[in-house]
C-alpha atoms as a PDB file:
ATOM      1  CA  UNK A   1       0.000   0.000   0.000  1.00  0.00           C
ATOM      2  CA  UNK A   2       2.629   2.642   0.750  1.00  0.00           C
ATOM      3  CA  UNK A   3       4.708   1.738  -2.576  1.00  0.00           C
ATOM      4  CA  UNK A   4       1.306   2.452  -4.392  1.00  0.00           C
ATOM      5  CA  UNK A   5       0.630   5.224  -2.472  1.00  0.00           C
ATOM      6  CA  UNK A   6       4.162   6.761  -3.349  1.00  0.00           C
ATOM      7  CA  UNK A   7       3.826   5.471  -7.305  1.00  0.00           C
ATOM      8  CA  UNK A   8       0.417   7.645  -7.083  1.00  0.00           C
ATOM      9  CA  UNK A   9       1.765  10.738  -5.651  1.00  0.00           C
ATOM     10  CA  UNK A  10       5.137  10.482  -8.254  1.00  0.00           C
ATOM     11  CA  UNK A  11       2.529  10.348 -11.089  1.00  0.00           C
ATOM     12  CA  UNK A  12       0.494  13.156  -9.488  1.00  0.00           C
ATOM     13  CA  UNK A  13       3.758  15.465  -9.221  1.00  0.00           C
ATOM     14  CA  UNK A  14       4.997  14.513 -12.932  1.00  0.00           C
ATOM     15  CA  UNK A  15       1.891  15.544 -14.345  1.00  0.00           C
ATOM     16  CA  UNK A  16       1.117  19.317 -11.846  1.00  0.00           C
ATOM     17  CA  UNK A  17       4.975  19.742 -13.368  1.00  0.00           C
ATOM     18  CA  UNK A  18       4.259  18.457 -16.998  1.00  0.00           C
ATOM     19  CA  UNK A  19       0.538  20.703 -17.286  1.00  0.00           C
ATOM     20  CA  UNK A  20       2.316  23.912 -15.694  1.00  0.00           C
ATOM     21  CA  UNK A  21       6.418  23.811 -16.590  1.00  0.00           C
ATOM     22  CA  UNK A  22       7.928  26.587 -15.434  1.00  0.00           C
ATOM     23  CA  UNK A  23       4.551  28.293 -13.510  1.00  0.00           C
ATOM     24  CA  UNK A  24       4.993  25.007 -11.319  1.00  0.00           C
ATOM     25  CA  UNK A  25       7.247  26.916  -8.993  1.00  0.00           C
ATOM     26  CA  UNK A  26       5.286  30.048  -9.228  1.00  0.00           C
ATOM     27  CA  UNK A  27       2.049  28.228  -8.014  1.00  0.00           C
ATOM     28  CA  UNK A  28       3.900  26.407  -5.239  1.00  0.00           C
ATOM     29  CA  UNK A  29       5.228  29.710  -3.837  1.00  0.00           C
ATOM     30  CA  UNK A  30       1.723  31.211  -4.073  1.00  0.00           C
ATOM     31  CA  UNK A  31      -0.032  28.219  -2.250  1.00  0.00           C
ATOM     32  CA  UNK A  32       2.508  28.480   0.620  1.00  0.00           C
ATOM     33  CA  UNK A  33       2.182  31.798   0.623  1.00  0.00           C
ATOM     34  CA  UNK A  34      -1.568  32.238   1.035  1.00  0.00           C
ATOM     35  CA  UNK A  35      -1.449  28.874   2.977  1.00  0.00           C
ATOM     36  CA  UNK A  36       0.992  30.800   5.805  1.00  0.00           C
ATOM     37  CA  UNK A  37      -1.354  33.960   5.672  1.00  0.00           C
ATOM     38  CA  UNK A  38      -4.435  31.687   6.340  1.00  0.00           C
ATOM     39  CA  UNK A  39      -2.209  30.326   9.275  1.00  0.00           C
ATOM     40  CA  UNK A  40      -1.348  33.727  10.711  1.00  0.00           C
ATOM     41  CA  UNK A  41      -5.062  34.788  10.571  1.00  0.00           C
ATOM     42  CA  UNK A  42      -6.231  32.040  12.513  1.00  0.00           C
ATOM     43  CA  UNK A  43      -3.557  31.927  15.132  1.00  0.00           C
ATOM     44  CA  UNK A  44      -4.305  35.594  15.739  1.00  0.00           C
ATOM     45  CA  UNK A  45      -7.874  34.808  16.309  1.00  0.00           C
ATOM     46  CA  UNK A  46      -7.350  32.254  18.733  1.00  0.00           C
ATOM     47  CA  UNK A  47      -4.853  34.692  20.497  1.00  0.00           C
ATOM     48  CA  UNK A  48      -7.652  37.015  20.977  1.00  0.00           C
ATOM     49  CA  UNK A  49      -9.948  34.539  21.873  1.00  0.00           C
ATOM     50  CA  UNK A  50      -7.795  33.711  24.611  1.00  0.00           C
ATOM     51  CA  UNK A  51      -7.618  37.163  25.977  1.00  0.00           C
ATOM     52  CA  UNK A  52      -3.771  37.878  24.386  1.00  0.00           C
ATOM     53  CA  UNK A  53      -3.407  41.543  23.955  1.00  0.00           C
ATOM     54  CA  UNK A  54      -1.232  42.922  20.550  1.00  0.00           C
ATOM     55  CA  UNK A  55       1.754  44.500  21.662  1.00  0.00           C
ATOM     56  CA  UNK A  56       2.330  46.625  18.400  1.00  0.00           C
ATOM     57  CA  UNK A  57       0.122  48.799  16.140  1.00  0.00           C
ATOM     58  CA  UNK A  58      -0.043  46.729  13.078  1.00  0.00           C
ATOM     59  CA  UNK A  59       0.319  49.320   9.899  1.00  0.00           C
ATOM     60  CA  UNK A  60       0.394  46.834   7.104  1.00  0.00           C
ATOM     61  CA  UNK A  61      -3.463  45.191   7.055  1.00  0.00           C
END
């Protein structure tokens, strides 16, 4: 099962590279990107859901 399982996700990465060629990098950047901005916004919503108070004045959003 795990040989099949890595055959599967070889396949799967040949083809994301073969259908976008040089935007694959691009698109990987952007996912982990907006995946890490996703992450921030929800760990700063469970801070103040536990009562943590910002330190700084945030300028930037």
């Amino acid at each position: 099962m795990l040989l099949l399982t890595g055959v599967a996700c070889a396949v799967g990465a040949a083809l994301f590279f073969k259908i976008f060629g040089s935007d694959a990098l691009n698109i990987i950047v952007l996912l982990a990107l907006a995946g890490t901005i996703g992450d921030n916004f929800r760990l700063r919503r469970r801070l103040r859901e536990m009562g943590a108070k910002p330190e700084g004045k945030r300028t930037w959003l």
